[in-house]
C-alpha atoms as a PDB file:
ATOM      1  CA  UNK A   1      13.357 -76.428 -10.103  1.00  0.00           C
ATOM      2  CA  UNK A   2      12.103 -78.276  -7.222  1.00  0.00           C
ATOM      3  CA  UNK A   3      13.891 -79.103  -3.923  1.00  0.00           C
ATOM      4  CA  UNK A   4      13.519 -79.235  -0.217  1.00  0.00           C
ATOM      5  CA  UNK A   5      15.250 -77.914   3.314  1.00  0.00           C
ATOM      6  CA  UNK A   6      15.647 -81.354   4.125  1.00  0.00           C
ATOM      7  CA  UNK A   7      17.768 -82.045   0.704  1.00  0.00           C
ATOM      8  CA  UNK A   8      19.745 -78.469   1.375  1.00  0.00           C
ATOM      9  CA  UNK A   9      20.487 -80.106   5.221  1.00  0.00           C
ATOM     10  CA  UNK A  10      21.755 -83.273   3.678  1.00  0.00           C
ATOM     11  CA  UNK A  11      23.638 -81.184   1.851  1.00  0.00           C
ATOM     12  CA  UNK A  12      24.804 -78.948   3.955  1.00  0.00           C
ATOM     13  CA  UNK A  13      26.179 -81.668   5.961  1.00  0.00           C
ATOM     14  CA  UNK A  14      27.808 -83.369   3.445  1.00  0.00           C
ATOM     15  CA  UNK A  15      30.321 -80.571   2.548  1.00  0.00           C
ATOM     16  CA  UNK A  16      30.757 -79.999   6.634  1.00  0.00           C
ATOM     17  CA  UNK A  17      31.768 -83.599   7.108  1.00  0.00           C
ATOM     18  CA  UNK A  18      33.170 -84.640   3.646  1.00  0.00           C
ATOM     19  CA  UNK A  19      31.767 -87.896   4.181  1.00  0.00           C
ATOM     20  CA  UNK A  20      28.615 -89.579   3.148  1.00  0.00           C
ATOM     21  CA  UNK A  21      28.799 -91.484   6.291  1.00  0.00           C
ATOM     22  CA  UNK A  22      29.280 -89.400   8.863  1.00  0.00           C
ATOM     23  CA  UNK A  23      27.340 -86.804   7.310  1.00  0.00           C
ATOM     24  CA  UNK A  24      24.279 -89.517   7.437  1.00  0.00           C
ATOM     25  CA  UNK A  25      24.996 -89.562  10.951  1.00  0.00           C
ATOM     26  CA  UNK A  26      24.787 -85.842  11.334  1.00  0.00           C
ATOM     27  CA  UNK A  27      21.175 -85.867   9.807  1.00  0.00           C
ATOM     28  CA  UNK A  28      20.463 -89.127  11.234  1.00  0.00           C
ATOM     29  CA  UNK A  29      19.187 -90.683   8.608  1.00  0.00           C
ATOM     30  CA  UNK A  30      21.135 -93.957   6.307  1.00  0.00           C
ATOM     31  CA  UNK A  31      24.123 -93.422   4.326  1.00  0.00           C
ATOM     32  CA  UNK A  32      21.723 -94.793   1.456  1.00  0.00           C
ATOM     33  CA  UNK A  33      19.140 -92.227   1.872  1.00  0.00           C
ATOM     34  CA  UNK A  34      21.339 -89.377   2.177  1.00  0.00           C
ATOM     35  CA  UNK A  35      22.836 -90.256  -0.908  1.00  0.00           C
ATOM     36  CA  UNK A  36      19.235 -90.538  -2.428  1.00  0.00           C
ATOM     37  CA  UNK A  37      18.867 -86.930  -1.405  1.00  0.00           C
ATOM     38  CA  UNK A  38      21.713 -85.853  -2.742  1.00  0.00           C
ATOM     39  CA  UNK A  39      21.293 -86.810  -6.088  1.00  0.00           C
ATOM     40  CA  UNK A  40      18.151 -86.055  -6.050  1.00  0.00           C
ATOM     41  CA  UNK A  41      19.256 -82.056  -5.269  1.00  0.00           C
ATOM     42  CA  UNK A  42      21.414 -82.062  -8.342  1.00  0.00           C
ATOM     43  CA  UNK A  43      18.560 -83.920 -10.818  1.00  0.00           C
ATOM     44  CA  UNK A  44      16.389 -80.826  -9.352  1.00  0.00           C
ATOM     45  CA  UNK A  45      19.183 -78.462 -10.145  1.00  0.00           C
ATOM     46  CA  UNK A  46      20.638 -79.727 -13.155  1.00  0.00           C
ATOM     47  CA  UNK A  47      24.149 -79.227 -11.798  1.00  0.00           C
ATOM     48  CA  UNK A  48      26.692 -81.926 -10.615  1.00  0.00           C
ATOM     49  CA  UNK A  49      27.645 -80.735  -6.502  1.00  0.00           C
ATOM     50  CA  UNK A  50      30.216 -82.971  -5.142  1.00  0.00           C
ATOM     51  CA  UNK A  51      33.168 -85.051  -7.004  1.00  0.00           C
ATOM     52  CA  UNK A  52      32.766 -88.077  -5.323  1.00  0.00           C
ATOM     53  CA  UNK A  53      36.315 -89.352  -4.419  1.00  0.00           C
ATOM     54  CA  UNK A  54      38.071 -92.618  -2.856  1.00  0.00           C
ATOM     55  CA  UNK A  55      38.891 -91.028   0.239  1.00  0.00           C
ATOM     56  CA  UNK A  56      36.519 -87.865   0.772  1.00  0.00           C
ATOM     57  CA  UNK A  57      33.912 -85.760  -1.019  1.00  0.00           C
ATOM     58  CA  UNK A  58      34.994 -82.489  -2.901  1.00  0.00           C
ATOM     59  CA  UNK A  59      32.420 -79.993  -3.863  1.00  0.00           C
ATOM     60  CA  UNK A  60      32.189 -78.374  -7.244  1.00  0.00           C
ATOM     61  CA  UNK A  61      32.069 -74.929  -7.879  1.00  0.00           C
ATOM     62  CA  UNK A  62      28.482 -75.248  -7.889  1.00  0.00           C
ATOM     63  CA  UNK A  63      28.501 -77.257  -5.083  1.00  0.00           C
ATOM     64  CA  UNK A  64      30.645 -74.465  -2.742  1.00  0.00           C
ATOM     65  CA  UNK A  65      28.394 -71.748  -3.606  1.00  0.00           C
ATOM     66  CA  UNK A  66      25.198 -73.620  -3.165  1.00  0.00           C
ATOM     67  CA  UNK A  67      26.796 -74.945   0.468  1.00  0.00           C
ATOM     68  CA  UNK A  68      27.398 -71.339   1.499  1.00  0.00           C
ATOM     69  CA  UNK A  69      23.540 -70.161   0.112  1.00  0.00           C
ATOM     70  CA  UNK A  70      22.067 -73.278   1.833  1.00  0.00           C
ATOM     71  CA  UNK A  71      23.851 -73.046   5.251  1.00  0.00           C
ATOM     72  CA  UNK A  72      21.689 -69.033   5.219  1.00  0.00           C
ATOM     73  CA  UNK A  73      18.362 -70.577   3.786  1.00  0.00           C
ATOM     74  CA  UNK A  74      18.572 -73.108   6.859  1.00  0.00           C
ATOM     75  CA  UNK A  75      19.397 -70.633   9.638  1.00  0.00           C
ATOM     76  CA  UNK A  76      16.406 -68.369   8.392  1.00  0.00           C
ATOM     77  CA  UNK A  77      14.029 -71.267   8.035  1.00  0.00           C
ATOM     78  CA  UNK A  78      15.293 -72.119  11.920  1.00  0.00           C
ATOM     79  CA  UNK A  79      14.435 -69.032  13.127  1.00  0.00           C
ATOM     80  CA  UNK A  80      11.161 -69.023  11.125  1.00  0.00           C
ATOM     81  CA  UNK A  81      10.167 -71.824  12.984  1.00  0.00           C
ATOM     82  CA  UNK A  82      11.353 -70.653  16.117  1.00  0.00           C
ATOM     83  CA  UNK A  83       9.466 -67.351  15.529  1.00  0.00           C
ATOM     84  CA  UNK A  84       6.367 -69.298  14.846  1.00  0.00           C
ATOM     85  CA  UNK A  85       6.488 -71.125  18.296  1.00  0.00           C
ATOM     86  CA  UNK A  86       6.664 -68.666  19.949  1.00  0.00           C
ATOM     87  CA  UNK A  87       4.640 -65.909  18.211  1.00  0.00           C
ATOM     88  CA  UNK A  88       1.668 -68.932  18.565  1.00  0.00           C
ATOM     89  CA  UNK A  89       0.107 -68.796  21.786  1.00  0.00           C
ATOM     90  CA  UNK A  90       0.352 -65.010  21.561  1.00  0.00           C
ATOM     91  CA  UNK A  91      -1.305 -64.594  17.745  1.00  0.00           C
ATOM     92  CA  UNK A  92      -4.513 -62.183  17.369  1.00  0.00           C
ATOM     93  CA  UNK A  93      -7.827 -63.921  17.855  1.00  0.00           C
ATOM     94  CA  UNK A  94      -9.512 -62.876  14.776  1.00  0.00           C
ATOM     95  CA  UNK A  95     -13.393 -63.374  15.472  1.00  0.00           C
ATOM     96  CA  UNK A  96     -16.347 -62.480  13.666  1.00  0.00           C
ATOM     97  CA  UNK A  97     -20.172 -61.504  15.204  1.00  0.00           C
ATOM     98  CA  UNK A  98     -23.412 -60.720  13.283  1.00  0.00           C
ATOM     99  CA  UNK A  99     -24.373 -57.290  13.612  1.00  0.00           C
ATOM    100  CA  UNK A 100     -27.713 -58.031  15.296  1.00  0.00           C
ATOM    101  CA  UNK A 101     -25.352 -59.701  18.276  1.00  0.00           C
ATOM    102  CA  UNK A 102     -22.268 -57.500  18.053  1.00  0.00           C
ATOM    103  CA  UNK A 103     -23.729 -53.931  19.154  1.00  0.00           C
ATOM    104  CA  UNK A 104     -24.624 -55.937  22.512  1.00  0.00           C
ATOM    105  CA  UNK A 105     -22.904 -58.515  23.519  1.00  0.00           C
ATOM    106  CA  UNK A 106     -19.202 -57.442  22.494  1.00  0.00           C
ATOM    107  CA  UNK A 107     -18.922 -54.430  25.185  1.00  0.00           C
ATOM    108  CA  UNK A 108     -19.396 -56.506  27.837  1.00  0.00           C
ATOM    109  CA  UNK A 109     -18.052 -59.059  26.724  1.00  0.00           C
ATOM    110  CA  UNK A 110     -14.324 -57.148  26.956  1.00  0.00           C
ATOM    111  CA  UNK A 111     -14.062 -57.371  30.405  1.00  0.00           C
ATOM    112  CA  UNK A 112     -14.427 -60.833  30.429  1.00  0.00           C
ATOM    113  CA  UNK A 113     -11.846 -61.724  27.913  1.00  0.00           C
ATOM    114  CA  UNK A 114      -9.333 -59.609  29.877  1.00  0.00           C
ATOM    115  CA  UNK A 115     -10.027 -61.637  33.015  1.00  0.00           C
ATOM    116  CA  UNK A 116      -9.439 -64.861  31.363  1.00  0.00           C
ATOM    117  CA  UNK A 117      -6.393 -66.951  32.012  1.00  0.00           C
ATOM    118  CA  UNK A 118      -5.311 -67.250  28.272  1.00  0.00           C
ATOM    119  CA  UNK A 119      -6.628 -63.375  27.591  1.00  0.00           C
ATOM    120  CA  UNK A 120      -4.846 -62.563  23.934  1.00  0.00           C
ATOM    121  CA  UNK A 121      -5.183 -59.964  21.644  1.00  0.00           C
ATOM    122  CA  UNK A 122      -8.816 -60.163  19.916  1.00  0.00           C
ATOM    123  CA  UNK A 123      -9.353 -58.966  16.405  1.00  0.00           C
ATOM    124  CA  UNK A 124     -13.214 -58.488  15.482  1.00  0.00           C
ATOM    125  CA  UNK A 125     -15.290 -58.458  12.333  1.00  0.00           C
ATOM    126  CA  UNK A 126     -18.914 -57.448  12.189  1.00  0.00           C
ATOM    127  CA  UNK A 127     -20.527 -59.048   9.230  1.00  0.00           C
ATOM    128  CA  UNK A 128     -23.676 -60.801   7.570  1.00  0.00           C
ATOM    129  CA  UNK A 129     -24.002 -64.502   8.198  1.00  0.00           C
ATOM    130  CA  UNK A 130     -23.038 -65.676   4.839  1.00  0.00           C
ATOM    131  CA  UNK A 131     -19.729 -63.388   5.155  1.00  0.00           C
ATOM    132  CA  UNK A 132     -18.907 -64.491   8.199  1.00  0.00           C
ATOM    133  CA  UNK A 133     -19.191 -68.411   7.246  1.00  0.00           C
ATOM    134  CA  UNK A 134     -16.914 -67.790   4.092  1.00  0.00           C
ATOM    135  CA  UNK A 135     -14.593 -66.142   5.593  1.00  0.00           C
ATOM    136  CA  UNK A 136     -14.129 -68.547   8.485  1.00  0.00           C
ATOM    137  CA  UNK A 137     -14.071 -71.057   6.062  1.00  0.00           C
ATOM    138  CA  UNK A 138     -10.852 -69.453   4.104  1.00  0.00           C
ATOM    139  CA  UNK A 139      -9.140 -69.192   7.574  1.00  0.00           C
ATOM    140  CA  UNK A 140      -9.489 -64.888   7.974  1.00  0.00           C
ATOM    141  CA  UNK A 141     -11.019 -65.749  10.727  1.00  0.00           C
ATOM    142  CA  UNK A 142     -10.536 -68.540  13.476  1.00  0.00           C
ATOM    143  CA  UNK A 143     -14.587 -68.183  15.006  1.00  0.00           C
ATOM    144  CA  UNK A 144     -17.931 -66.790  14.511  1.00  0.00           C
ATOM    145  CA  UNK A 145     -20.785 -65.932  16.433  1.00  0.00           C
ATOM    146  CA  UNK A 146     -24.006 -66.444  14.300  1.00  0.00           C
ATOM    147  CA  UNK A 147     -27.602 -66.886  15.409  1.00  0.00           C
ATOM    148  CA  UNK A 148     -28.111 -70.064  13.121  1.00  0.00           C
ATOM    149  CA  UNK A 149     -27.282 -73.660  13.085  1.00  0.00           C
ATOM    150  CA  UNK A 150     -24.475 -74.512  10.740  1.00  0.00           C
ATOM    151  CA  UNK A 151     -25.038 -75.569   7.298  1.00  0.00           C
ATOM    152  CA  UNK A 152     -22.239 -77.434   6.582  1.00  0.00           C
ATOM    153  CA  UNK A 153     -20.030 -80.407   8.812  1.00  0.00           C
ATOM    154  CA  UNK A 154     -16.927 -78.507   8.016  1.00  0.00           C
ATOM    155  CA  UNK A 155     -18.031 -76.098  11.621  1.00  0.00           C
ATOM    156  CA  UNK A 156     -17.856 -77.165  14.781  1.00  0.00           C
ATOM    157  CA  UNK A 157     -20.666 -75.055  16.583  1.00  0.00           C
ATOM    158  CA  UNK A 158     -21.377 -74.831  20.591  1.00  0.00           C
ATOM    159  CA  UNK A 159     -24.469 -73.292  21.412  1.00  0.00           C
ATOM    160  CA  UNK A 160     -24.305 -70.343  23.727  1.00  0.00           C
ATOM    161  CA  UNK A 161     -27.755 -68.944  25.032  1.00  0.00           C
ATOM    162  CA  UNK A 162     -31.631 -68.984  23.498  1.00  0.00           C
ATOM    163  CA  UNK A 163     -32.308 -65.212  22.177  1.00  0.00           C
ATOM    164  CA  UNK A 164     -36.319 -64.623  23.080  1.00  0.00           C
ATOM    165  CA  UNK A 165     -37.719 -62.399  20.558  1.00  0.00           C
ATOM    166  CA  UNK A 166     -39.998 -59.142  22.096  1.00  0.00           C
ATOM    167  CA  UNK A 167     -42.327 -57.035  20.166  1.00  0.00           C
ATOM    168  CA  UNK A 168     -41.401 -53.293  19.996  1.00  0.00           C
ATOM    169  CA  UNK A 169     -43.158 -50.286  19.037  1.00  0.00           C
ATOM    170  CA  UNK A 170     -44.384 -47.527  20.847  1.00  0.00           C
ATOM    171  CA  UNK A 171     -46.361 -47.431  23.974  1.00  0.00           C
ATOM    172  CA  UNK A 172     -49.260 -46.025  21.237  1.00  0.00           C
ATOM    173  CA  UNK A 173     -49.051 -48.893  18.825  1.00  0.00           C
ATOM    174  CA  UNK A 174     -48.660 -51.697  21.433  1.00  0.00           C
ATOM    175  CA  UNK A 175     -51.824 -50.213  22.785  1.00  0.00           C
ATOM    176  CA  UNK A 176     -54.198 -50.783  19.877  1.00  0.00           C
ATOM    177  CA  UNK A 177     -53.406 -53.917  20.172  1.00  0.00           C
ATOM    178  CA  UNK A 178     -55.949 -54.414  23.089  1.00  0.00           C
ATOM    179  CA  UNK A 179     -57.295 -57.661  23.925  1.00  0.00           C
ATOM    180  CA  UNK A 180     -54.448 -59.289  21.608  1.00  0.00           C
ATOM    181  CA  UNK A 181     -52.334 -58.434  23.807  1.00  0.00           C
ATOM    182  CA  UNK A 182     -53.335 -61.907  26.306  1.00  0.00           C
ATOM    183  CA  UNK A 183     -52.517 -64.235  23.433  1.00  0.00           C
ATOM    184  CA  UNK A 184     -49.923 -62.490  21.591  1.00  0.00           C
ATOM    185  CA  UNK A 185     -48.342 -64.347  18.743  1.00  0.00           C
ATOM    186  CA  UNK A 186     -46.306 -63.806  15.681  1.00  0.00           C
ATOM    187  CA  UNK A 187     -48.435 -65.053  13.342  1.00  0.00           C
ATOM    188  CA  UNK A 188     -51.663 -62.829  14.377  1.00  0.00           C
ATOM    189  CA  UNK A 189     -49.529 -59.704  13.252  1.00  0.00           C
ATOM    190  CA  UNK A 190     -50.898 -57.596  10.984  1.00  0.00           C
ATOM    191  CA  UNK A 191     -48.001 -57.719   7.903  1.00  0.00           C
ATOM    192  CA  UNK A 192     -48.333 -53.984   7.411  1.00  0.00           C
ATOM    193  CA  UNK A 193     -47.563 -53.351  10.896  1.00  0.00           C
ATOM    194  CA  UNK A 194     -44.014 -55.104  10.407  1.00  0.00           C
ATOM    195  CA  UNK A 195     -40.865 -53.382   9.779  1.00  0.00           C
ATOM    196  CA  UNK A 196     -38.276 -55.874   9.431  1.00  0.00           C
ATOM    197  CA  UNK A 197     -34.246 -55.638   8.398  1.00  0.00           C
ATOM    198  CA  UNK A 198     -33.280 -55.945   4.729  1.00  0.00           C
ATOM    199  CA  UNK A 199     -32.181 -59.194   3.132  1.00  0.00           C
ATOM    200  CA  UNK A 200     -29.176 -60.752   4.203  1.00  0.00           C
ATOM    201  CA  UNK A 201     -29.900 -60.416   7.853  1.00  0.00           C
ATOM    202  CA  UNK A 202     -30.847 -63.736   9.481  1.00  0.00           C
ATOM    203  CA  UNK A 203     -33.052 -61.625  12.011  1.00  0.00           C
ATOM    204  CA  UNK A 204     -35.564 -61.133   9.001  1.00  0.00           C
ATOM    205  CA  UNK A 205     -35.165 -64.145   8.118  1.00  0.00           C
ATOM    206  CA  UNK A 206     -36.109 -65.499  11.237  1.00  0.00           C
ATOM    207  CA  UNK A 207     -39.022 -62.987  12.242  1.00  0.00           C
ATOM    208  CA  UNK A 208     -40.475 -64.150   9.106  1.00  0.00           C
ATOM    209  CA  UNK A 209     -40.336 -67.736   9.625  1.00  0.00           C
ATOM    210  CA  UNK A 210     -41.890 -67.287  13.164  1.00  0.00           C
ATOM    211  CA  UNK A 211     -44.815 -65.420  11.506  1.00  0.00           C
ATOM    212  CA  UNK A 212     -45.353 -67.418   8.638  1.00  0.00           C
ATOM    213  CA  UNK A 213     -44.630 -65.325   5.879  1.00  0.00           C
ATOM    214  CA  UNK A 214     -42.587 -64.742   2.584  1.00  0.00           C
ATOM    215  CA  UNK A 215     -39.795 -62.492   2.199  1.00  0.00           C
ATOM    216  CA  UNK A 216     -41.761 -61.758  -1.193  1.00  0.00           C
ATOM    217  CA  UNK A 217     -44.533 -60.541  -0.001  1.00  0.00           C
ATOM    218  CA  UNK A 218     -45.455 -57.018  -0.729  1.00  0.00           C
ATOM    219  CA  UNK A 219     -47.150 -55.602   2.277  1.00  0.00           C
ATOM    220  CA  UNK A 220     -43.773 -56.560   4.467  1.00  0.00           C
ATOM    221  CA  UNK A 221     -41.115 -53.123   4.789  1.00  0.00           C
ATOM    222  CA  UNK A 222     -37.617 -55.148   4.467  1.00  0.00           C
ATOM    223  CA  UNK A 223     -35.812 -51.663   4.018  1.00  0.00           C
ATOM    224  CA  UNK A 224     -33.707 -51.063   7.155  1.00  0.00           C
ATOM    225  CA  UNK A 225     -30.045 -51.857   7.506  1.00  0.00           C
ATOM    226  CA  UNK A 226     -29.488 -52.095  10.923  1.00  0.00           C
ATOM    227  CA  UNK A 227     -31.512 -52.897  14.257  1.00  0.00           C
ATOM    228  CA  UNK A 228     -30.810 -49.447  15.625  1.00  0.00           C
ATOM    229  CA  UNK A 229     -32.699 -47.647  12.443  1.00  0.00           C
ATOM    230  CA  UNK A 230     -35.314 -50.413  13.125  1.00  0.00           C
ATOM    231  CA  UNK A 231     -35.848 -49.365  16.475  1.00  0.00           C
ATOM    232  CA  UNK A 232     -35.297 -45.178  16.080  1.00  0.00           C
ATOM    233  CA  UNK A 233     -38.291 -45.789  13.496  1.00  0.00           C
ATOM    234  CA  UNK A 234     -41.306 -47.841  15.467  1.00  0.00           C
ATOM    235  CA  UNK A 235     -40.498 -46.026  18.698  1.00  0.00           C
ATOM    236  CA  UNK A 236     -41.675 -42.423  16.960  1.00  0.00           C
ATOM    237  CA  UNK A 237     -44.557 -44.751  16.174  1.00  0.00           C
ATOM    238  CA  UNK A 238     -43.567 -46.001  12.090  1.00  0.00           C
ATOM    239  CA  UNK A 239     -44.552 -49.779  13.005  1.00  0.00           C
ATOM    240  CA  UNK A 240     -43.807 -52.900  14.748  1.00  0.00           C
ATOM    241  CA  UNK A 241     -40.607 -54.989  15.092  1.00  0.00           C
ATOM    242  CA  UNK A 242     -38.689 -57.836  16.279  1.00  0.00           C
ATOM    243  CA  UNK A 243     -36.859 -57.270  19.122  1.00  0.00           C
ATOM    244  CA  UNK A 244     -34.027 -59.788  20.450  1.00  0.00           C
ATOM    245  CA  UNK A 245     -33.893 -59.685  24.251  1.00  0.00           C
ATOM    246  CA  UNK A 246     -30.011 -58.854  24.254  1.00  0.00           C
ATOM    247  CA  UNK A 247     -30.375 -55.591  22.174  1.00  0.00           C
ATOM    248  CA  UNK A 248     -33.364 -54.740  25.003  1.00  0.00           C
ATOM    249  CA  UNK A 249     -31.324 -52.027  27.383  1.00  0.00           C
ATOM    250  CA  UNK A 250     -28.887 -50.497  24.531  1.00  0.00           C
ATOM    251  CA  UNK A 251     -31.601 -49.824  21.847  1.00  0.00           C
ATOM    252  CA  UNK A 252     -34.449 -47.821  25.029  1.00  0.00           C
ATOM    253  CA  UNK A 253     -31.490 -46.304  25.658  1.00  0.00           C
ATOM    254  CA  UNK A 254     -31.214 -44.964  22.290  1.00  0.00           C
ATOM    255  CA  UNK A 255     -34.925 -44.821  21.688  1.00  0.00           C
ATOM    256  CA  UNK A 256     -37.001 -43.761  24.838  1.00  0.00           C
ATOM    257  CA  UNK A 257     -40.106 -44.181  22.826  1.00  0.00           C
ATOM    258  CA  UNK A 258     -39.011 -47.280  22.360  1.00  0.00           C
ATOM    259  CA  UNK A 259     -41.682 -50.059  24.448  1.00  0.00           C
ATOM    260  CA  UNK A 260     -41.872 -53.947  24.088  1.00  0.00           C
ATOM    261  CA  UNK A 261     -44.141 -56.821  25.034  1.00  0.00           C
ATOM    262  CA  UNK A 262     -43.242 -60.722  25.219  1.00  0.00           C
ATOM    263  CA  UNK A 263     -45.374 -62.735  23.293  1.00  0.00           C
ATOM    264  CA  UNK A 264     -47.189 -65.691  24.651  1.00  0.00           C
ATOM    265  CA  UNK A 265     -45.695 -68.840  25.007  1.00  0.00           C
ATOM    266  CA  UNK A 266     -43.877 -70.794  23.433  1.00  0.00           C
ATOM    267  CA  UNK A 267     -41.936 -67.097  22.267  1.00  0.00           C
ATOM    268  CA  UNK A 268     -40.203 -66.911  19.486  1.00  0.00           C
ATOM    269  CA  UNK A 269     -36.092 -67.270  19.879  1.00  0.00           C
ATOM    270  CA  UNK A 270     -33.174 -67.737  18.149  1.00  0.00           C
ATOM    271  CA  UNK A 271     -29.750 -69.579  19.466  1.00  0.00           C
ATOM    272  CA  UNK A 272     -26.375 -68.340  19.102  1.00  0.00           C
ATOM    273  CA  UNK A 273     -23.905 -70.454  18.122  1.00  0.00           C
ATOM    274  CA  UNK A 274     -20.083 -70.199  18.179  1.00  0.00           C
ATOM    275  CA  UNK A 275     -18.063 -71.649  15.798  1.00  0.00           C
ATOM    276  CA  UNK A 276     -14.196 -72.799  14.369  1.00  0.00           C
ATOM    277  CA  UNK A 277     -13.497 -74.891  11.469  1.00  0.00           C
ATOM    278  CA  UNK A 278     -13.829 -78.755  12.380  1.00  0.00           C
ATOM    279  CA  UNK A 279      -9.861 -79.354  11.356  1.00  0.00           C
ATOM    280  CA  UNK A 280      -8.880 -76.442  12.924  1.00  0.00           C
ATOM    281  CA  UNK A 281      -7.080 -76.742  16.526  1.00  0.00           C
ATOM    282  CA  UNK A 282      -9.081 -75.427  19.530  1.00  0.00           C
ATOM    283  CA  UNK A 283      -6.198 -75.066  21.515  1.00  0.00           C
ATOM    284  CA  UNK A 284      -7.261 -73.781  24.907  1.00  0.00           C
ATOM    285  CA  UNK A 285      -9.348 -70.587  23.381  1.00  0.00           C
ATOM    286  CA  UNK A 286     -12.684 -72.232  22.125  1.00  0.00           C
ATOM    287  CA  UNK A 287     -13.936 -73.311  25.395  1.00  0.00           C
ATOM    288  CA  UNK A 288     -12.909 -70.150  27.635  1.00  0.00           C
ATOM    289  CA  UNK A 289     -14.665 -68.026  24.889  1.00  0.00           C
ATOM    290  CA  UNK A 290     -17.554 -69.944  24.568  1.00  0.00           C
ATOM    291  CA  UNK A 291     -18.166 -69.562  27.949  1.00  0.00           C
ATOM    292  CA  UNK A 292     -17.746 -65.893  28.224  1.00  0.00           C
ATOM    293  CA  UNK A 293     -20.058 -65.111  25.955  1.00  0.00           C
ATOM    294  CA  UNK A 294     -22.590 -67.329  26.791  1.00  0.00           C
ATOM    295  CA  UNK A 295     -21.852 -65.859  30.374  1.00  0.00           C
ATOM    296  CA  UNK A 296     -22.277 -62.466  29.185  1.00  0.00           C
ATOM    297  CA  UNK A 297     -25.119 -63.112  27.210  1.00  0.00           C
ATOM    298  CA  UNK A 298     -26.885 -64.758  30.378  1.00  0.00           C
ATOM    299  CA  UNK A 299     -26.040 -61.443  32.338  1.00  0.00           C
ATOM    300  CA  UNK A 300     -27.676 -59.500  29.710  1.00  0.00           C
ATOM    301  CA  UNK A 301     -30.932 -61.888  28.815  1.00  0.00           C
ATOM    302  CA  UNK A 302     -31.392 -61.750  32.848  1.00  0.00           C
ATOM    303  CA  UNK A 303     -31.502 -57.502  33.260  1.00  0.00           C
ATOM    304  CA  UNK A 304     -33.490 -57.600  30.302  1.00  0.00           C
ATOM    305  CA  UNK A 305     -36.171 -60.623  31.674  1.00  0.00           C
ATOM    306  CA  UNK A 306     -36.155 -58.634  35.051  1.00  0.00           C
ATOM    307  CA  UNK A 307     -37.316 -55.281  32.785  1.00  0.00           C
ATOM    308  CA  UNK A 308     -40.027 -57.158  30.580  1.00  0.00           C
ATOM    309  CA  UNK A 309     -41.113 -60.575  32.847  1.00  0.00           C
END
């Protein structure tokens, strides 16, 4: 069984109006093509609807108690639609933020959204990278903040702010260092200094590429699940770390032993990126969020540059 709300309308109007003609009218479509429909609802029903007459059309039994059926299905599908329009510009945001960037730059962010012109209701996800991009892709969730270029066309990305990476540790450790300290660079770190996240984070992943080294090897600790245990750990002195500028003020705060120098430049960075699906419609909440986070992220990379010049 296979038929349509636009068959059921044709329908519909034909047992209103009695009259293939004027019921054509009704749906405004030909007297042909309504009769196309027509038929084509009782092939799909295997039931003969209307006795067509000389002078008028008389439904069959089948045919009055499908008409009364039908003329409910259409006034719920109407007000289905009409829902839809106007539950639309008022739907939950549903966003998603890797959890090296959510800690930081969701609080403040907040605030902004509620000052925005088109402010809605936001629904957010803190997830892995590869989460994040699978589930935006299956539409349960309409954008993403990652700290990696897209891998696939199917993303439309806008780049917010450059991340600077910092080494952390505590005042101690960044001591030793000594003269290192004038021409610090990722790759003339000592491996078995590093503490980095597990695997699945793209922070590793990224401290690693900036020093040159393989998630296999063994003298790297790739233990930690979140930045926060990172930190806790090399401020009472357990290593070294990557530090993104943005996480700065919330993870001292947290860790008082916690102190961090820049490395020389070029330093080390990542970019975050917001993204939506390609075919998906950006309506007129892409650009205002865009810009409020890379506004909040700005606000945040410029406390934490005035801290550690």
């Amino acid at each position: 069984m296979n038929f349509t709300l636009r068959q059921l309308s044709c329908f519909v109007a034909l047992i209103e109006t009695r009259h293939f003609g004027r019921a054509a009218e009704k749906v405004h479509i030909t007297q042909p093509a309504l009769s196309m429909q027509i038929r084509a609802l009782e092939a799909a029903l295997g039931l003969p609807l209307v006795e067509r007459g000389p002078r008028a059309v008389v439904p069959t039994r089948a045919g009055r108690a499908l008409a009364l059926r039908a003329a409910h299905i259409l006034a719920e599908a109407q007000e289905l639609a009409a829902d839809a329009r106007h539950r639309a510009p008022h739907a939950a945001l549903q966003l998603g933020v890797i959890p090296t960037v959510a800690p930081y730059l969701l609080p403040p962010l907040l605030p902004r959204l509620a000052a925005l012109p088109h402010a809605r209701d936001l629904r957010l996800r803190e997830a892995r990278t590869a989460t994040l991009l699978a589930e935006l892709a299956d539409g349960l969730l309409d954008a993403a903040v990652i700290a990696s270029a897209p891998p696939e066309s199917a993303f439309t990305a806008k780049p917010l702010f450059d991340d600077r990476f910092l080494l952390a540790g505590s005042a101690e450790r960044l001591a030793h260092l000594g003269q290192a300290r004038e021409a610090l660079r990722p790759r003339g770190l000592d491996p078995d200094e590093l503490l980095l996240l597990d695997e699945g984070h793209c922070l590793a992943d990224q401290a690693l590429e900036v020093c040159g080294l393989m998630r296999s090897s063994a003298r790297l600790d790739l233990g930690a699940a979140s930045l926060a245990t990172l930190c806790g750990l090399v401020a009472g002195g357990a290593g070294l770390t990557f530090l993104p500028e943005i996480a700065l003020a919330t993870e001292t705060a947290a860790a008082p032993g916690l102190a961090c120098l820049r490395f020389t430049a070029p330093e080390p960075n990542r970019t975050l990126y917001l993204l939506r699906r390609a075919a998906s419609a950006a309506d007129d909440w892409f650009d205002p969020l865009a810009a409020a986070l890379a506004a909040t992220g700005e606000a945040l990379l410029a406390t934490t540059r005035a801290r550690v010049p």
